[in-house]
C-alpha atoms as a PDB file:
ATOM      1  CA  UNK A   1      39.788 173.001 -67.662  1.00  0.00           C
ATOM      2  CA  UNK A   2      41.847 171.765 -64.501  1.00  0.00           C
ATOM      3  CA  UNK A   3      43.464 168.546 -65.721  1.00  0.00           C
ATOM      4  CA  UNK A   4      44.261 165.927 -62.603  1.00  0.00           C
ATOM      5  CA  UNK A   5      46.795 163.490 -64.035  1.00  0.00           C
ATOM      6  CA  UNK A   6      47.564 160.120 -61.768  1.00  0.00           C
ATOM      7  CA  UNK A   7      48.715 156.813 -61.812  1.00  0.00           C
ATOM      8  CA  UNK A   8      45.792 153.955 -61.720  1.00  0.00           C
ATOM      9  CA  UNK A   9      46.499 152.007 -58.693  1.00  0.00           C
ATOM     10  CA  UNK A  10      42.321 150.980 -58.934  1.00  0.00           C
ATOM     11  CA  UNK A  11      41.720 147.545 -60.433  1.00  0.00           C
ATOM     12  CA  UNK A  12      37.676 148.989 -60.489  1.00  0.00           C
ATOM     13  CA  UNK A  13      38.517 151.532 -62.792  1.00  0.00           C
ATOM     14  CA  UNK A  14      40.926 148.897 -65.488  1.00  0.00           C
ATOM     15  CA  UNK A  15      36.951 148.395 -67.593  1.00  0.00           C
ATOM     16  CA  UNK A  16      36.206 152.215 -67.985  1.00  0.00           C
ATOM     17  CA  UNK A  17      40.362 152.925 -69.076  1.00  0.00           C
ATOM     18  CA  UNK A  18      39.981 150.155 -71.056  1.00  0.00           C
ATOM     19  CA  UNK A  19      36.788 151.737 -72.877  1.00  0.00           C
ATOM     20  CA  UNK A  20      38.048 155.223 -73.518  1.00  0.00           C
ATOM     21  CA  UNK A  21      40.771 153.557 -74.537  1.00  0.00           C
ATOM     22  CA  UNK A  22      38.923 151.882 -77.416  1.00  0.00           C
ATOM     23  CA  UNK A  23      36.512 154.786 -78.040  1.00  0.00           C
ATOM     24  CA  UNK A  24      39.059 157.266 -78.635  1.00  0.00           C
ATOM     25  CA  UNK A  25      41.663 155.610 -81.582  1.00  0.00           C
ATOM     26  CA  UNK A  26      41.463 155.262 -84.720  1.00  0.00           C
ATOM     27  CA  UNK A  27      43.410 152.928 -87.171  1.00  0.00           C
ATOM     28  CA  UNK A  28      45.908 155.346 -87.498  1.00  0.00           C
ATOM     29  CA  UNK A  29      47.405 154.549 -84.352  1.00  0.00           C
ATOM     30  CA  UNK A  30      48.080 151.024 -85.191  1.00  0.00           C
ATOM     31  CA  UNK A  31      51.918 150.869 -85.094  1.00  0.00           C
ATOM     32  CA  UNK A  32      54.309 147.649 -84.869  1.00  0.00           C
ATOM     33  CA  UNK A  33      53.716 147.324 -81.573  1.00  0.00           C
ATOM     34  CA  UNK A  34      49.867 146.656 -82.258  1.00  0.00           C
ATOM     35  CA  UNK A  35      50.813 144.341 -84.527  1.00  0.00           C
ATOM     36  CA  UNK A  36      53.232 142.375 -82.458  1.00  0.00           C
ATOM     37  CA  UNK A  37      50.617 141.924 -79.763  1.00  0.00           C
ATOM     38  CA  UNK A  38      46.764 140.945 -80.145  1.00  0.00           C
ATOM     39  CA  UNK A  39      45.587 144.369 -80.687  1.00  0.00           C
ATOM     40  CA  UNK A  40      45.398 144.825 -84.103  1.00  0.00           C
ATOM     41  CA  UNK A  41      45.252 141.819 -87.483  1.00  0.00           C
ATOM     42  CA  UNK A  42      46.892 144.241 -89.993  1.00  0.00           C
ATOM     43  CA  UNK A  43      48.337 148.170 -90.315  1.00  0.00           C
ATOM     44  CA  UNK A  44      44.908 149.347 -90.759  1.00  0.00           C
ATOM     45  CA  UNK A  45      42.584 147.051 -88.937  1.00  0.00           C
ATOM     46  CA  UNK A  46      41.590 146.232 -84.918  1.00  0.00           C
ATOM     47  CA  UNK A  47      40.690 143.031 -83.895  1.00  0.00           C
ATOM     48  CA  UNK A  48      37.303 142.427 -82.472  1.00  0.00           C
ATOM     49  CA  UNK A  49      36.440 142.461 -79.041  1.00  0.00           C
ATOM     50  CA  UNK A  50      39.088 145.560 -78.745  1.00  0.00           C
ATOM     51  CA  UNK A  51      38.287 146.791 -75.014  1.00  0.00           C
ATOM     52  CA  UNK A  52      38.629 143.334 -73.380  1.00  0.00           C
ATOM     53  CA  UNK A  53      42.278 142.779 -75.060  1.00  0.00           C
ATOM     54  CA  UNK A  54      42.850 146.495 -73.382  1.00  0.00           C
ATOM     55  CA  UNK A  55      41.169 145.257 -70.294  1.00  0.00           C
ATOM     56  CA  UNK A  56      43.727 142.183 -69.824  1.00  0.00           C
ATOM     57  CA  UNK A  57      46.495 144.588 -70.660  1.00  0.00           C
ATOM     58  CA  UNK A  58      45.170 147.482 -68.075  1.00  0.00           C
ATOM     59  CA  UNK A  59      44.814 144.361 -65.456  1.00  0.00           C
ATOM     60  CA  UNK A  60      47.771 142.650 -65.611  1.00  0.00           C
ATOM     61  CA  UNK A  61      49.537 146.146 -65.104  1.00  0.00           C
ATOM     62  CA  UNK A  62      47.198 147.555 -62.189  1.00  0.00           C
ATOM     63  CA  UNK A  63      48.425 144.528 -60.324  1.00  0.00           C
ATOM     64  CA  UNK A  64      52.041 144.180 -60.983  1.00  0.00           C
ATOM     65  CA  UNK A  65      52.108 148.586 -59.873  1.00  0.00           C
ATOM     66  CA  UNK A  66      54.247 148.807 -57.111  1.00  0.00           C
ATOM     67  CA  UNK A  67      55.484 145.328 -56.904  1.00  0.00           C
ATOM     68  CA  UNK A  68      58.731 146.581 -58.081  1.00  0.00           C
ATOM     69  CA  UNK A  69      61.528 147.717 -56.829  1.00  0.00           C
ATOM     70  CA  UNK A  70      61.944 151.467 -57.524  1.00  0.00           C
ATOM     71  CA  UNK A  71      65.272 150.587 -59.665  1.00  0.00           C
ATOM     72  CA  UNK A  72      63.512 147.570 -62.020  1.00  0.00           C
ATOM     73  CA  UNK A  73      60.957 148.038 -64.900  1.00  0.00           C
ATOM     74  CA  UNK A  74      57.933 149.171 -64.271  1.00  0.00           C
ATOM     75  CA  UNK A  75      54.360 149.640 -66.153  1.00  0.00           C
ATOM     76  CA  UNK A  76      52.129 151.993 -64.644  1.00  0.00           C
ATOM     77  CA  UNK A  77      48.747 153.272 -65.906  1.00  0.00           C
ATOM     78  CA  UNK A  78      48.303 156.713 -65.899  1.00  0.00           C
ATOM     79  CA  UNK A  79      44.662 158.971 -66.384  1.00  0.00           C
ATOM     80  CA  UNK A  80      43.661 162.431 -66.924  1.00  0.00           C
ATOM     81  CA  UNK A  81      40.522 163.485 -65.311  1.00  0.00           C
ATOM     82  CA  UNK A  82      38.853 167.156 -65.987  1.00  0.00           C
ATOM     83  CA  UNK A  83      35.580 167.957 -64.571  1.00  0.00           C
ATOM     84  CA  UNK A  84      35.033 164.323 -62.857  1.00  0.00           C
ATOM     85  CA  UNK A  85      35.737 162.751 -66.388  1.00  0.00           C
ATOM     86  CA  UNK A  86      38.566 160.626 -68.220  1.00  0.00           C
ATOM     87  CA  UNK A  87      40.041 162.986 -70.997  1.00  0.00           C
ATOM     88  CA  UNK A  88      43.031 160.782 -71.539  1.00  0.00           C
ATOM     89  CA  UNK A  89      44.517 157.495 -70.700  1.00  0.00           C
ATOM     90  CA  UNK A  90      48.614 155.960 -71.051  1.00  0.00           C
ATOM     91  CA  UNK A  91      50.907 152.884 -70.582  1.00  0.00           C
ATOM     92  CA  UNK A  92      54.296 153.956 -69.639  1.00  0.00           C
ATOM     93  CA  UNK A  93      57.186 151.829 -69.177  1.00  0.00           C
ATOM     94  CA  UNK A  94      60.078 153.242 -67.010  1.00  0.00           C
ATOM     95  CA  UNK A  95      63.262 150.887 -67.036  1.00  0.00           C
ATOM     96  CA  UNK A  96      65.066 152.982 -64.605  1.00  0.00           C
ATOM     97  CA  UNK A  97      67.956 150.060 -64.049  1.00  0.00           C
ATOM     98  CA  UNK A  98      68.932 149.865 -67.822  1.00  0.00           C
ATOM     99  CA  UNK A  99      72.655 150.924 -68.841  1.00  0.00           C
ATOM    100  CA  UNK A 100      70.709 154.192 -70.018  1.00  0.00           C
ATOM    101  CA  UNK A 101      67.721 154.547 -68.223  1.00  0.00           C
ATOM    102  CA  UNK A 102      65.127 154.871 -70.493  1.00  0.00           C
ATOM    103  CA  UNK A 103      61.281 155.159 -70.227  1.00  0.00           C
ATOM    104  CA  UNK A 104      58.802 154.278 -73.028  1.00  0.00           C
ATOM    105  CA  UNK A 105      55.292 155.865 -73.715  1.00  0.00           C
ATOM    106  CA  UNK A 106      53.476 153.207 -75.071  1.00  0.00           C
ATOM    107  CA  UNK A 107      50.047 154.610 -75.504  1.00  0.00           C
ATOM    108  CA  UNK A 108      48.980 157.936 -74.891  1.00  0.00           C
ATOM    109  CA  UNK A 109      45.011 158.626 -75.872  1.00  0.00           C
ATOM    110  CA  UNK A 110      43.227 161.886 -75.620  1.00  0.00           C
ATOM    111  CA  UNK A 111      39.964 162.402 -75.458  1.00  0.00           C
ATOM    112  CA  UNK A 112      38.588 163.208 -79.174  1.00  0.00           C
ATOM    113  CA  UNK A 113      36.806 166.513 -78.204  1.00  0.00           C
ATOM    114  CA  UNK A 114      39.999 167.247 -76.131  1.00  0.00           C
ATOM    115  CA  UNK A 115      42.777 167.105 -78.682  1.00  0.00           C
ATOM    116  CA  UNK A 116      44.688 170.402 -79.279  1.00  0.00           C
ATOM    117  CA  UNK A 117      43.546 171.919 -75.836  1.00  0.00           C
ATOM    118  CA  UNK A 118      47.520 171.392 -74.383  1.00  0.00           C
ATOM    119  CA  UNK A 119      45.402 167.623 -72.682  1.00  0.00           C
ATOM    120  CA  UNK A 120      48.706 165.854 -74.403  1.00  0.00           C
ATOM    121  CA  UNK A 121      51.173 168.246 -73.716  1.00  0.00           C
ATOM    122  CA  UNK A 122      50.149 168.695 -70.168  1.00  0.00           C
ATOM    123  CA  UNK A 123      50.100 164.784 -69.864  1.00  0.00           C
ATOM    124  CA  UNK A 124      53.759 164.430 -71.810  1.00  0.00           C
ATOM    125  CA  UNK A 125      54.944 167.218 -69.722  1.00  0.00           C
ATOM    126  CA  UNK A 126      53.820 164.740 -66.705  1.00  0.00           C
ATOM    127  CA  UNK A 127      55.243 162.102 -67.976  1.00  0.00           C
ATOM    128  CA  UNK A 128      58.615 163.567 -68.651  1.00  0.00           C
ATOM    129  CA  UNK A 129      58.758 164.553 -64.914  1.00  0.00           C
ATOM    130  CA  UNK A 130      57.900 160.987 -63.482  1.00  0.00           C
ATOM    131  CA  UNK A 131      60.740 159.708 -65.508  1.00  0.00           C
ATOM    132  CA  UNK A 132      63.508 162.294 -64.399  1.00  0.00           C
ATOM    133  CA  UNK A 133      62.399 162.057 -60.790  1.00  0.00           C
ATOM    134  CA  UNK A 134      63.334 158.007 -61.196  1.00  0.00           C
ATOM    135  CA  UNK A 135      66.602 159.529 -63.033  1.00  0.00           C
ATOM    136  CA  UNK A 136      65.679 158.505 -66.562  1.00  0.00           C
ATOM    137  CA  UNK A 137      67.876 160.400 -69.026  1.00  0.00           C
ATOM    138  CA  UNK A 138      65.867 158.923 -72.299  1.00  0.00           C
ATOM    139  CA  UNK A 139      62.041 159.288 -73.555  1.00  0.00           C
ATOM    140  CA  UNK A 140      60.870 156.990 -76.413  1.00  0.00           C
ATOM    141  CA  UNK A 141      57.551 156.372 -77.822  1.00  0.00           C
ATOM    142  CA  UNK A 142      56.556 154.937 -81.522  1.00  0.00           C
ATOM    143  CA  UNK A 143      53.363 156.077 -83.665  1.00  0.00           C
ATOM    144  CA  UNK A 144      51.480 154.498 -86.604  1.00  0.00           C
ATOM    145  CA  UNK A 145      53.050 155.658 -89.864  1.00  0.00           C
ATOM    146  CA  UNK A 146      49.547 157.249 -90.848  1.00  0.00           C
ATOM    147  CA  UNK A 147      49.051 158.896 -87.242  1.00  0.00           C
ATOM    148  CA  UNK A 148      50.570 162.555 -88.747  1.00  0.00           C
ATOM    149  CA  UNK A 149      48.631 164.533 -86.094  1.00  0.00           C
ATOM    150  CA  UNK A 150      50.308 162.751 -83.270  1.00  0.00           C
ATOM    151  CA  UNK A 151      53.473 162.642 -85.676  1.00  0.00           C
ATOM    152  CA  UNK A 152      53.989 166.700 -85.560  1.00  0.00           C
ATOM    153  CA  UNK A 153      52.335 167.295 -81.782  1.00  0.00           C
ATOM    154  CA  UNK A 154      55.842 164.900 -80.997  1.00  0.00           C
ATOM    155  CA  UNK A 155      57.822 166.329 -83.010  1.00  0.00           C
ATOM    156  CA  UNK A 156      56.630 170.047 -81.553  1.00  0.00           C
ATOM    157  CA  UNK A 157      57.787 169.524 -78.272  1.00  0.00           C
ATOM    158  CA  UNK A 158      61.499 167.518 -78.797  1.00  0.00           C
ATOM    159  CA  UNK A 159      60.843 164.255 -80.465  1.00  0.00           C
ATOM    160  CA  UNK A 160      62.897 163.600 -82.933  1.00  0.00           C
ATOM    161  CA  UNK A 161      62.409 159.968 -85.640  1.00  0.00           C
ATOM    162  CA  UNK A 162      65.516 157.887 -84.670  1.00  0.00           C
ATOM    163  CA  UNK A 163      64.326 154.587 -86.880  1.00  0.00           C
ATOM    164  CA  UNK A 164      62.045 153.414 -89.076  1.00  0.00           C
ATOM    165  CA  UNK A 165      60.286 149.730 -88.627  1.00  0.00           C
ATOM    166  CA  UNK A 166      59.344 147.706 -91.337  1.00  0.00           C
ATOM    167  CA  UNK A 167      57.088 144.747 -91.552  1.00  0.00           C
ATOM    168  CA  UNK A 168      56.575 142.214 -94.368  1.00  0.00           C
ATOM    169  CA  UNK A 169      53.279 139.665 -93.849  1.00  0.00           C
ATOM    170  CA  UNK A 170      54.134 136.414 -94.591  1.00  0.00           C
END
């Protein structure tokens, strides 16, 4: 399978990202960040109307690509195509003009029937270039606590857990 990975710069594509996006999670994935935003209602659950909350998200970052200076934050959207197809979808955020330059892989979905083909280690790989050719020095990304599959794929190639976050509802 010949995996083309590239950043979304098409606003016409934002509804079909936003789709896989949706049809390819589970609750698992739910992590704080989920939970912060309008994605998810609890640890376990999604909110309704899922792929039009990623739609607004995928938008609003389509636009703002390229606005930015190379040295400021940025938020691209990256795919994976194989065989004229999406097989995986991420948000990235690259703060190249922090006091460590850092990037964060927010969301990183594979295709269900491509998992454990190297799809997510040929997209990390990817990733990990993109942020040392804008001189980032750090890599962080978060998981759901239940998401173990994703848990030791990170962990296989140089993750490490470097904190723990804790919610209590209210």
């Amino acid at each position: 399978m010949l995996l083309a990975i590239q950043w979304c710069h098409d606003p016409l594509r934002a509804r079909e990202l936003a789709e896989f996006f949706s049809e390819n999670i589970e609750p698992e994935y739910i992590s704080h960040s989920e939970l912060q935003g309008p994605r998810a209602l609890s640890p376990n659950k999604w909110r309704d109307g899922l792929p039009e909350i990623f739609l607004e998200e995928i938008n609003a970052r389509i636009a703002e690509t390229g606005k930015a200076p190379p040295t400021a934050v940025s938020k691209p959207v990256l795919f994976a195509e194989a065989d004229g197809r999406v097989v995986a979808f991420g948000l990235v955020t690259f703060a190249a003009d922090a006091a460590v330059p850092y990037a964060i892989v927010e969301d990183i979905v594979v295709e269900k029937s491509s998992r454990g083909r190297r799809t997510g280690l040929d997209i990390m790989n990817w990733i990990a270039d993109e942020a040392r050719s804008r001189n980032i020095v750090r890599l962080f990304l978060e998981s759901g606590k239940n998401n173990h599959r994703a848990h030791h794929f990170f962990e296989g190639i140089g993750f490490e857990q470097i904190s723990i976050v804790m919610m209590k509802s209210l």
